[in-house]
C-alpha atoms as a PDB file:
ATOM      1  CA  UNK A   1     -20.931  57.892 -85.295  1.00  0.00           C
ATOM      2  CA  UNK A   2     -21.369  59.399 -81.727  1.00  0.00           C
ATOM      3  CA  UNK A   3     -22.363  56.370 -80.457  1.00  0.00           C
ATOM      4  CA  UNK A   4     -19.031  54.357 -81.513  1.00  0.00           C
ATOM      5  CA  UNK A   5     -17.183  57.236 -80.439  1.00  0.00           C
ATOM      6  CA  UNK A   6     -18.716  57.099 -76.744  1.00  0.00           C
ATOM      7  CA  UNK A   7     -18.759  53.290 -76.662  1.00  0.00           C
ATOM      8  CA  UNK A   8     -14.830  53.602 -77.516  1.00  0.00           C
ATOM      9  CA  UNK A   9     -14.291  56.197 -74.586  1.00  0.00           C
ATOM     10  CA  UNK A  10     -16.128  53.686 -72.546  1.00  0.00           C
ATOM     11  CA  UNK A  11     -13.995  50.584 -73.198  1.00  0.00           C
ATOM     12  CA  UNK A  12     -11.090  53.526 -72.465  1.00  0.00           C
ATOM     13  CA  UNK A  13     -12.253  54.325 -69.323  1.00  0.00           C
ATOM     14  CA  UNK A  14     -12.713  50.193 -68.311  1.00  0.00           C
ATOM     15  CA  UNK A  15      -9.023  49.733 -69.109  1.00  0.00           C
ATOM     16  CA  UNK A  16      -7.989  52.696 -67.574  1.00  0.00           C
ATOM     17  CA  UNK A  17     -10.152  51.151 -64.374  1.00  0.00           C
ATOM     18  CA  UNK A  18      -8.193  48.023 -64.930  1.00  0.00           C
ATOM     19  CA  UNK A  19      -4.430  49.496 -64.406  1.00  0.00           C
ATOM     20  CA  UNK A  20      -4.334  49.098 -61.059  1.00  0.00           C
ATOM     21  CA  UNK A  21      -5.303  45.343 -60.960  1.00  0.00           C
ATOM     22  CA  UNK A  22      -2.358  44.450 -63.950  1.00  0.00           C
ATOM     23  CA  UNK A  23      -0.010  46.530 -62.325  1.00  0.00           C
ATOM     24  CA  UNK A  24      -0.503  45.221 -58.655  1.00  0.00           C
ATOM     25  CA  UNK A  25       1.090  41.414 -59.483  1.00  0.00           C
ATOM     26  CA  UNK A  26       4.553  43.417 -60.127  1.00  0.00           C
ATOM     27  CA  UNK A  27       3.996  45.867 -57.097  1.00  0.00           C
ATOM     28  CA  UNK A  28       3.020  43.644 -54.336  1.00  0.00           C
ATOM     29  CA  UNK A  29       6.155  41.311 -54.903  1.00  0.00           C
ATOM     30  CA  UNK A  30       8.812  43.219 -53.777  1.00  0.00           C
ATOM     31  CA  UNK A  31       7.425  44.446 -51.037  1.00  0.00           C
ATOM     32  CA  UNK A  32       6.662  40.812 -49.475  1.00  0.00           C
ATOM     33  CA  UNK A  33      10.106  39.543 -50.173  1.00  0.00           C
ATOM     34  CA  UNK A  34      11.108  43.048 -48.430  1.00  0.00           C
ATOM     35  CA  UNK A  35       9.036  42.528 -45.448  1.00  0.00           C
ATOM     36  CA  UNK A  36       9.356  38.900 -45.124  1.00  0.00           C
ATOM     37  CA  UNK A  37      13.037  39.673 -44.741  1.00  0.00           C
ATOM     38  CA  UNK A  38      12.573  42.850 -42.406  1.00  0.00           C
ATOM     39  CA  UNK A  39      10.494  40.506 -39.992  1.00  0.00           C
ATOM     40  CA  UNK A  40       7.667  43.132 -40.150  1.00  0.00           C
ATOM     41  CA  UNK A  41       4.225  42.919 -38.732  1.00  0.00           C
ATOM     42  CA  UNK A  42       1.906  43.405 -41.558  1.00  0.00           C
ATOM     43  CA  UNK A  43      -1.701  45.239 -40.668  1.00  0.00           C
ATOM     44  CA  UNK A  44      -5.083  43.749 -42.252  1.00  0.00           C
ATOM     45  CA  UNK A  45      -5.879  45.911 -44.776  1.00  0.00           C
ATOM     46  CA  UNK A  46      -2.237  45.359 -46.325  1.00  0.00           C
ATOM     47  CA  UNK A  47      -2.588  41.551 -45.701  1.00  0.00           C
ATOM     48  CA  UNK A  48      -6.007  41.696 -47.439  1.00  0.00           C
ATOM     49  CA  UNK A  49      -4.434  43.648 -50.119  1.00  0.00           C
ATOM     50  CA  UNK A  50      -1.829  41.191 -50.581  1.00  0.00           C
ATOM     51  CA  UNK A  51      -3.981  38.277 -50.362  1.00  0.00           C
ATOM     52  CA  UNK A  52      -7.062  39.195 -52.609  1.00  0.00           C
ATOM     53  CA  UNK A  53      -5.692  41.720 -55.143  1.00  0.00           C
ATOM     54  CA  UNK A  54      -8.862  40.706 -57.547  1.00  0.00           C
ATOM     55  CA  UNK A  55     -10.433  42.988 -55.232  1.00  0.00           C
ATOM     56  CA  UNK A  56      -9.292  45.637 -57.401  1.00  0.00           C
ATOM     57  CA  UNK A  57     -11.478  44.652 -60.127  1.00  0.00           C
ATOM     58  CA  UNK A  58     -14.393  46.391 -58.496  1.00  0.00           C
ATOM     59  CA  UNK A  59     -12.773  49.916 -59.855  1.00  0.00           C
ATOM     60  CA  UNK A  60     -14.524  49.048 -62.967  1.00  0.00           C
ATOM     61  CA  UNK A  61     -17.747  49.319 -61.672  1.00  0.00           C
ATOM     62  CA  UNK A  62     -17.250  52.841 -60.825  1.00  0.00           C
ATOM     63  CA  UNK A  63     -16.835  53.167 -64.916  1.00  0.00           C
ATOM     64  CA  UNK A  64     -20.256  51.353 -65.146  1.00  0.00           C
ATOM     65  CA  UNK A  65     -21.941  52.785 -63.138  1.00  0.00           C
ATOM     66  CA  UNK A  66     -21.372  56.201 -64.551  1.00  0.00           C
ATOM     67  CA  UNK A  67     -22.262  54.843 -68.206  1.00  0.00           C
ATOM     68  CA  UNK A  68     -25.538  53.601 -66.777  1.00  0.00           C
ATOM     69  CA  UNK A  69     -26.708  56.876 -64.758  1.00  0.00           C
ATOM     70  CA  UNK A  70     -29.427  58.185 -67.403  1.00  0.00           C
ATOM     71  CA  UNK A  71     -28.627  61.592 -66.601  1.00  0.00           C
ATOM     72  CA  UNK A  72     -25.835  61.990 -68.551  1.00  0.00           C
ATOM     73  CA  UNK A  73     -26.657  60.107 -71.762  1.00  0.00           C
ATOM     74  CA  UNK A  74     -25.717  62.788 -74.052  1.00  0.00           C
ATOM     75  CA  UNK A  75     -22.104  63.158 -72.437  1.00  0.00           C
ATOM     76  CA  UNK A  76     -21.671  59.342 -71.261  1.00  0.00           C
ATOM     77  CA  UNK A  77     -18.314  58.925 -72.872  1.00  0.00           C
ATOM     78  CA  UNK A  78     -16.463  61.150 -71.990  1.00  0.00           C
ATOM     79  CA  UNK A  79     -17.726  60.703 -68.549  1.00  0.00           C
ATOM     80  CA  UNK A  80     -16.572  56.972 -68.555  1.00  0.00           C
ATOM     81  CA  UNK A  81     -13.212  58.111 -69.557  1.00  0.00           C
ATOM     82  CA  UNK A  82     -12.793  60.601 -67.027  1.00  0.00           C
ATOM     83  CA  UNK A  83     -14.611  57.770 -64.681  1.00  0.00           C
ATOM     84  CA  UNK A  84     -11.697  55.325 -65.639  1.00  0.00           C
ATOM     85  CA  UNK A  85      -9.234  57.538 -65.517  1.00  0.00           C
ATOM     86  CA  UNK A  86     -10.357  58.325 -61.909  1.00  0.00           C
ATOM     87  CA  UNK A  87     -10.431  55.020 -60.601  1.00  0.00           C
ATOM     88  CA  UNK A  88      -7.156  54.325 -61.806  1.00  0.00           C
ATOM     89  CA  UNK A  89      -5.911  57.244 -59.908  1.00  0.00           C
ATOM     90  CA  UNK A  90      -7.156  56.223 -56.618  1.00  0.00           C
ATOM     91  CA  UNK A  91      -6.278  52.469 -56.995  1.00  0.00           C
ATOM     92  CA  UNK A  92      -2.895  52.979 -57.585  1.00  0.00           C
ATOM     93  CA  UNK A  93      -2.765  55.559 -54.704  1.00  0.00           C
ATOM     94  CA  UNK A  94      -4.920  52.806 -52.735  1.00  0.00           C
ATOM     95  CA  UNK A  95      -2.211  50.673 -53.592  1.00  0.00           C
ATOM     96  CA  UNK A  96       0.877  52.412 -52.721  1.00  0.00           C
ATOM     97  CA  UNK A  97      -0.924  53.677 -49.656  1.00  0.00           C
ATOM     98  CA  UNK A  98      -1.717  50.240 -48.420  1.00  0.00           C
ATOM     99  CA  UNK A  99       1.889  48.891 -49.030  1.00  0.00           C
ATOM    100  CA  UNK A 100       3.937  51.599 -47.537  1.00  0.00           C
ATOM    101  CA  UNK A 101       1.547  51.401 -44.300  1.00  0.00           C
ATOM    102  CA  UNK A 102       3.554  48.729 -42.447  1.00  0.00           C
ATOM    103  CA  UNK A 103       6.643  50.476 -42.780  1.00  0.00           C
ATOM    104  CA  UNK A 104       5.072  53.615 -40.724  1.00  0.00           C
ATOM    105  CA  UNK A 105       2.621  51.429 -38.208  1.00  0.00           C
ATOM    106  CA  UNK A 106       4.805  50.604 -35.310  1.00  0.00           C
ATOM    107  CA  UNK A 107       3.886  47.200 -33.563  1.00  0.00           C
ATOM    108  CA  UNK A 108       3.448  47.431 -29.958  1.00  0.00           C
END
């Protein structure tokens, strides 16, 4: 019974990793019609951002990686939750970060 319960807080904390990528489609739209109409420079790391938002599908890794660390096999669940749940945090910041970063980077 343990075991289902930590392989369901696993496939939690994978989903959890996975907010960022479904939520970036819906995010990243506005802002180019906003600076496509603003004329705005935009700097690599948003471009890249823009461009290749699959990239965020390496947050998930993060959740694997601590599932697979053979130190914490008795508490690997919940450590893939609060993995996912993690990575989720600091894509979404990641993502917000990188698409507010034009409007304060001034072009020379």
């Amino acid at each position: 019974m343990n075991s289902i319960r930590n392989q369901g807080l696993f496939v939690a904390g994978l989903v959890l990793a996975m907010v960022p990528w479904l939520l970036a489609p819906s995010t990243i739209s506005p802002f180019l019609v906003l600076y496509g109409t603003l004329n705005v420079r935009i700097p690599a790391a948003t471009r890249l951002l823009i461009d290749y938002p699959q990239g965020l599908l390496a947050l998930p890794l993060f959740v694997l990686a601590v599932w697979c660390y053979p130190g914490w096999k008795a508490r690997r669940g919940k450590a893939s939750l609060s993995a996912g749940l993690a990575a989720s945090a600091i894509g979404y910041l990641l993502i917000v970060t990188l698409l507010y970063w034009p409007t304060f980077v001034r072009s020379s």
